[in-house]
Protein backbone atom coordinates (compact mmCIF):
# COMPACT_ATOMS: atom_id res chain seq x y z
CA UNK A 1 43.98 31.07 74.69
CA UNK A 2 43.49 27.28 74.00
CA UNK A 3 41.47 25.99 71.63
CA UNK A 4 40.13 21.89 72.73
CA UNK A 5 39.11 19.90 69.77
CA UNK A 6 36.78 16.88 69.95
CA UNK A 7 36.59 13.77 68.96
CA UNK A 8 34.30 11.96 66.61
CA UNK A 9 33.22 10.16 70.19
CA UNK A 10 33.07 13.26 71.59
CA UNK A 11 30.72 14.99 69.41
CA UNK A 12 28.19 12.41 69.34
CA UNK A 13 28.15 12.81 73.15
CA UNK A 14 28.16 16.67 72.68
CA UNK A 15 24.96 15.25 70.22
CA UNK A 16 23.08 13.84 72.66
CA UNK A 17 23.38 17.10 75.08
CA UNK A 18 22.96 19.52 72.44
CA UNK A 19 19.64 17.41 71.34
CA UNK A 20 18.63 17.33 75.13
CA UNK A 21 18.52 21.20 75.15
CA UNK A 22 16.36 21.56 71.62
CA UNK A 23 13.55 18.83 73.31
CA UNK A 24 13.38 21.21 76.55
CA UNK A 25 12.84 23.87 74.37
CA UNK A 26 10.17 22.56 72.54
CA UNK A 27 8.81 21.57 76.20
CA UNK A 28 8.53 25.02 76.86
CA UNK A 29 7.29 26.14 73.56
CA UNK A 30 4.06 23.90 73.81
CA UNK A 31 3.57 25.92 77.72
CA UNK A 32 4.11 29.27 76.03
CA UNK A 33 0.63 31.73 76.21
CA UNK A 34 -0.45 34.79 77.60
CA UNK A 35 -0.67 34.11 81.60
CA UNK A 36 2.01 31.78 82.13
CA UNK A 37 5.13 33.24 83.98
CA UNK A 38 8.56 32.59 83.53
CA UNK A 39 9.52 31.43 86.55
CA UNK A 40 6.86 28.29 85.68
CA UNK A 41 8.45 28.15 81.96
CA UNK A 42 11.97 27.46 84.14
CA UNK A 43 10.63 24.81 86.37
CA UNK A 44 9.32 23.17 83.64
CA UNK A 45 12.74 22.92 81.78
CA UNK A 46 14.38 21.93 85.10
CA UNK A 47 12.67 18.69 85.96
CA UNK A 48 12.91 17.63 82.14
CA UNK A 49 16.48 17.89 82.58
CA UNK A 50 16.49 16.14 85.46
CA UNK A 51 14.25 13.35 84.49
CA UNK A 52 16.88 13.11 81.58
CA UNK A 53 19.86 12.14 83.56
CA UNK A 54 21.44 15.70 83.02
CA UNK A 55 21.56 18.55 84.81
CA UNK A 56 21.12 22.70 84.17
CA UNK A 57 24.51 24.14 83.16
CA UNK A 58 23.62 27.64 84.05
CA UNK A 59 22.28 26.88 87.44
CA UNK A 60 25.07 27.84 90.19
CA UNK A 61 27.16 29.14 87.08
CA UNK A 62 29.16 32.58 88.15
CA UNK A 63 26.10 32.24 90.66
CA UNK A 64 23.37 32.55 88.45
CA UNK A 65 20.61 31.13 90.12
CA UNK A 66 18.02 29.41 87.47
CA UNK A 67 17.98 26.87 84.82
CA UNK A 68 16.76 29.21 81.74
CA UNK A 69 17.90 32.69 81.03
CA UNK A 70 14.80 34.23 79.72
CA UNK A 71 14.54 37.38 78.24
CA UNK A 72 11.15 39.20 77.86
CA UNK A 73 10.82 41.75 74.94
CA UNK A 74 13.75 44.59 75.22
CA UNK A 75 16.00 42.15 77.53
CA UNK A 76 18.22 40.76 75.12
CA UNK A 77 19.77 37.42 77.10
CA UNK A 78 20.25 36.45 80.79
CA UNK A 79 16.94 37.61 82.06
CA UNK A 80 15.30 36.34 84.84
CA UNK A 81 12.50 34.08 85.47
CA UNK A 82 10.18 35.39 87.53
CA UNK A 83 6.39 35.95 88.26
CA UNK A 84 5.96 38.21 84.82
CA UNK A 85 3.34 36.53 83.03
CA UNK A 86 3.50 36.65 79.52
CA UNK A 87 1.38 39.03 77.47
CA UNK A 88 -0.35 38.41 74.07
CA UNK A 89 2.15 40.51 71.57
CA UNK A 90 5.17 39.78 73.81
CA UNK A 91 8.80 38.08 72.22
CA UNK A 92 10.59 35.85 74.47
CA UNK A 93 13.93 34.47 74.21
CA UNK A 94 14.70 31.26 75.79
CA UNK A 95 18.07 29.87 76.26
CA UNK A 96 18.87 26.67 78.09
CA UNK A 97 22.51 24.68 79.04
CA UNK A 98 22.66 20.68 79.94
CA UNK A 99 25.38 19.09 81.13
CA UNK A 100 25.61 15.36 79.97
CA UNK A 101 28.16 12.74 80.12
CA UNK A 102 30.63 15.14 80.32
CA UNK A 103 29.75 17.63 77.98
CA UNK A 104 27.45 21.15 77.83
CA UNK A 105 25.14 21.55 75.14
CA UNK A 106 23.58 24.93 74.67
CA UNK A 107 20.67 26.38 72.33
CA UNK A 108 18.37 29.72 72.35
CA UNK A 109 15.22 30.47 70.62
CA UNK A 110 13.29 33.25 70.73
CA UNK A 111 9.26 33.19 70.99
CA UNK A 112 6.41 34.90 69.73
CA UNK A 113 3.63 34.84 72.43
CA UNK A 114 0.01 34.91 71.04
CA UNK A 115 -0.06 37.58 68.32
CA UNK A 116 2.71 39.48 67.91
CA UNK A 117 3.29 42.79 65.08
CA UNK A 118 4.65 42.40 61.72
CA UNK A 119 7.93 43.99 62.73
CA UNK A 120 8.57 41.42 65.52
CA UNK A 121 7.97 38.62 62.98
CA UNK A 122 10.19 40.18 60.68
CA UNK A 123 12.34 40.58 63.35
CA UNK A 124 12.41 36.89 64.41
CA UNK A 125 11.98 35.48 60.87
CA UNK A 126 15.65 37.65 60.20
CA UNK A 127 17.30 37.06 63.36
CA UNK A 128 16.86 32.74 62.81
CA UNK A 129 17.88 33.54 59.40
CA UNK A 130 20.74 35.56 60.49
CA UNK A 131 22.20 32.14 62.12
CA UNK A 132 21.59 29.76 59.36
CA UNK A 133 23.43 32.65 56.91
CA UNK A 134 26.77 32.19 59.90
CA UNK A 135 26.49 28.43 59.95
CA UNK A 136 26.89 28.39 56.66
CA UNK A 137 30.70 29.46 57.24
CA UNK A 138 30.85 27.45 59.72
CA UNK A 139 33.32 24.67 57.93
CA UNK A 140 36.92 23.83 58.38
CA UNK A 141 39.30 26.62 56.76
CA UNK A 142 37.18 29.35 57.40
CA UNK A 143 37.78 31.97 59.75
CA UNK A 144 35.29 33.12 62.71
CA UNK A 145 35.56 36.37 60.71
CA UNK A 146 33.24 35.08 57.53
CA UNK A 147 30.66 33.65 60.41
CA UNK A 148 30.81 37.40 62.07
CA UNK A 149 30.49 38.59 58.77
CA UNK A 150 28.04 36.74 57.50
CA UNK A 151 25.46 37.78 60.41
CA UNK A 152 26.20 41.51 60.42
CA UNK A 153 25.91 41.55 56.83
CA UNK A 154 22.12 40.21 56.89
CA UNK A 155 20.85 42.16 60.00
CA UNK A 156 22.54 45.22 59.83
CA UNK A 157 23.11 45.93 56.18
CA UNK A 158 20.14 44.34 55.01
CA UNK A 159 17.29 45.33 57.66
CA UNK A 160 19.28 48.06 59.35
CA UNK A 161 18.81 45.91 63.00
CA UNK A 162 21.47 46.47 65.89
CA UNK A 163 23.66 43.82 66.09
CA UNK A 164 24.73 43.38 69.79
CA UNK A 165 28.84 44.08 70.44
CA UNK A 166 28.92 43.37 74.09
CA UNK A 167 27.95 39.62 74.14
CA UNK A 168 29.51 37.09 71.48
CA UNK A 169 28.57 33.48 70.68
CA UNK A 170 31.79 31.10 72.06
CA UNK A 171 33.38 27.58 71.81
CA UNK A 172 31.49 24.74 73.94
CA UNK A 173 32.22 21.25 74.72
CA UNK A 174 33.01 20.04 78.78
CA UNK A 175 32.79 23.87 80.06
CA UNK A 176 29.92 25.73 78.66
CA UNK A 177 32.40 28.74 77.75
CA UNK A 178 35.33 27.72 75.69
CA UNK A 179 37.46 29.33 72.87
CA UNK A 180 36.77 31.10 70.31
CA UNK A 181 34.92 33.79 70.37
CA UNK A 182 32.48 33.94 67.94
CA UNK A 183 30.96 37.74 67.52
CA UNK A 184 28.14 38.27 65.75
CA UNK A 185 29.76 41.12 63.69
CA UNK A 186 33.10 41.49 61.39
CA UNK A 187 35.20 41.44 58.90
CA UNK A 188 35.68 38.04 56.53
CA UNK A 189 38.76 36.13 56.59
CA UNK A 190 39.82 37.44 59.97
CA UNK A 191 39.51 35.80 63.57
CA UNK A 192 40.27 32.45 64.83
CA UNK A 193 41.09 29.66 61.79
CA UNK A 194 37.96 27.00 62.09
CA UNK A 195 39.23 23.52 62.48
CA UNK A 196 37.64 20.02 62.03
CA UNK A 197 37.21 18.89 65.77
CA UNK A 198 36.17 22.61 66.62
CA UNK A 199 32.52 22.95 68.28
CA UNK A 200 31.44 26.58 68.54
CA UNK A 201 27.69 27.83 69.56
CA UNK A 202 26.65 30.82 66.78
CA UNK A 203 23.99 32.58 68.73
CA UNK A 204 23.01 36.22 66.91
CA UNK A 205 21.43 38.67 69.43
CA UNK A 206 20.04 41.53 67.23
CA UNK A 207 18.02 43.92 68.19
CA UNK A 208 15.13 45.90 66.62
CA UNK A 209 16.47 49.30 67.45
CA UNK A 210 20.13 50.59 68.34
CA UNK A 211 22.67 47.52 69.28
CA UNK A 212 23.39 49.44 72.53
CA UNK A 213 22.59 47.76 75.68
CA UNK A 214 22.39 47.98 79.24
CA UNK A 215 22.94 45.65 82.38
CA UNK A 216 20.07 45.48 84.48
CA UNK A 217 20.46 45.97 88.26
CA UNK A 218 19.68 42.66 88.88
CA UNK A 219 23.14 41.77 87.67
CA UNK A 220 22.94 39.90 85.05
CA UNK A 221 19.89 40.86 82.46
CA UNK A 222 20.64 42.37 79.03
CA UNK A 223 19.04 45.11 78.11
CA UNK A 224 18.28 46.78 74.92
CA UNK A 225 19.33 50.91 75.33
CA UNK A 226 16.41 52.44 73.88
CA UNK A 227 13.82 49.87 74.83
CA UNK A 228 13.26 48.39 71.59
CA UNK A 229 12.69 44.46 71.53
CA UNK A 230 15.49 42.32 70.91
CA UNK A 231 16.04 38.46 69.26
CA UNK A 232 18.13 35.59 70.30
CA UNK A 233 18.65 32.17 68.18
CA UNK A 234 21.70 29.85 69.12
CA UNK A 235 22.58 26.78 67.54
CA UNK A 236 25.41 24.53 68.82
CA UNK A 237 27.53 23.61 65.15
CA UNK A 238 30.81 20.58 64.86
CA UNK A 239 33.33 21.96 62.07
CA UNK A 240 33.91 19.69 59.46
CA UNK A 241 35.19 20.17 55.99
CA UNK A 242 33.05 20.90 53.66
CA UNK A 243 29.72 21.17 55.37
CA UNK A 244 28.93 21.99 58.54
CA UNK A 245 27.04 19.22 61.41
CA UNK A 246 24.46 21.34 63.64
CA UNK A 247 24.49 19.30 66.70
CA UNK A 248 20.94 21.08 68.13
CA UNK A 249 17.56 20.95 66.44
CA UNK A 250 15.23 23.45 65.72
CA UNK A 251 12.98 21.13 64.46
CA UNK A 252 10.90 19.41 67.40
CA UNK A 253 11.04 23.26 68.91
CA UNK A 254 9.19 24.29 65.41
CA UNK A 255 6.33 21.29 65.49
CA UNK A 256 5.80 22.33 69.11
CA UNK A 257 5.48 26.24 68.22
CA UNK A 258 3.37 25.30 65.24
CA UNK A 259 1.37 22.90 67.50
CA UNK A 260 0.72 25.49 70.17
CA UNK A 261 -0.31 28.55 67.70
CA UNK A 262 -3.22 25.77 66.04
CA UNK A 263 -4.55 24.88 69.79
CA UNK A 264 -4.67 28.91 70.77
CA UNK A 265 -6.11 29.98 67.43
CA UNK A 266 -8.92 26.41 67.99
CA UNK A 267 -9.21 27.88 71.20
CA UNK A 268 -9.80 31.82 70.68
CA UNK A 269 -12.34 30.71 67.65
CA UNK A 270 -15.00 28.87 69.75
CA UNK A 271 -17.81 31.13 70.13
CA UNK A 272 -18.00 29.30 73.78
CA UNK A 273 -15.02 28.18 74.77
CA UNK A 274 -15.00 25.58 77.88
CA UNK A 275 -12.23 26.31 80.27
């Protein structure tokens, strides 16, 4: 299978998609609370795309028939928006495509909504961490292998989390699914050679019980086997030597979480709040 390496030109336009994708998901991290559904968290994300001269990569992709795949609690990735409203205590991962002058970009995050357990924090705290520990690797002369590695060895050796075998992060640039293959699990120095010019999206889906999973019979949603939440972060990352150049942002998706939590907790501490 072919590898297609970019050009310097080329990865500042895969840039400006990539960056595209982390503002919509800050969007829809200031319009995360209990009550909201999904299916309003995807229209949301669909006219900002729009409005930004881009349009959804998912949408119409293999037939899939929104702009977000997001996945509620024990769905891991591809769930569907819907009328579900959120719950106080519920995770939710959100993971968005745009297509822009020629190129996808492509970024997940995963959500706590209201006030969520200890164990789901730890879970989300380790799953984000998780990616940073695979970007890392993510420089020219490495293998996929010490990225796989690198995950697995934080999740599953550390924290004892299941670390999903069935889906795998991949290679991105003018289709949304290019090679390599990037799993989340493996052994270092093996896989795929990385390569300056290489873009690859590292997206770690762990899970808070066993990594087994399930399709749903709607198709396409993920499914955790025995229930248990699941996590989902996904970064979009340029090989270089040396270091690594993350082409998405977590950061304006952060100030927008942060922002959010301070307005619900103002909110729940009036003694009479005005609606």
């Amino acid at each position: 299978a072919m590898i297609h390496y970019k050009s310097k030109t080329e990865i500042e336009l895969m840039r400006q998609s990539s960056l595209l994708v982390s503002e919509t998901l800050a969007l829809v991290a200031s319009h995360i609370k209990p009550g909201v559904t999904t299916l309003a968290l995807d229209s949301i994300a669909e006219q900002f795309i729009l409005d930004h001269g881009a349009t959804a990569s998912f949408k119409g992709y293999h037939g899939y028939p929104f702009t977000c795949c997001i996945s509620v609690n024990d769905a891991v990735v591809h769930g569907f928006p819907g009328k579900q409203e959120l719950k106080d205590g519920d995770i939710v991962s959100v993971d968005v495509g745009v297509f822009k002058n020629g190129f996808h970009g492509d970024s997940a995050y995963t959500f706590a909504v209201g006030e969520t357990s200890e164990a789901l924090q730890q879970l989300l705290r380790v799953t984000k961490e998780s990616l940073y520990k695979g970007i890392e690797k993510a420089i020219h002369g490495n293998r996929v292998g010490d990225i796989s590695w690198a995950i697995q060895e934080h999740t599953e050796k550390k924290y004892g989390y299941g670390v999903v075998r069935d889906l795998v992060g991949h290679g991105l640039g003018r289709q949304l699914h290019e090679e390599p293959q990037v799993p989340n699990y493996g052994k270092r120095g093996t896989g795929a050679k990385l390569k300056e010019g290489m873009v690859i999206a590292i997206e770690p889906m762990i899970n808070l019980g066993t990594r087994d999973v399930y399709q749903d019979k709607d198709g396409w949603t993920i499914r955790t086997a025995d229930g248990k939440p699941a996590a989902h972060f996904e970064h979009d990352v340029a090989i270089e030597k040396g270091r690594p150049d993350i082409l998405s942002s977590f950061a304006p998706i952060e100030a927008a979480e942060k922002a959010n939590a301070n307005l619900c907790s103002a909110y729940y501490g009036l003694e009479n709040p005005v609606l």
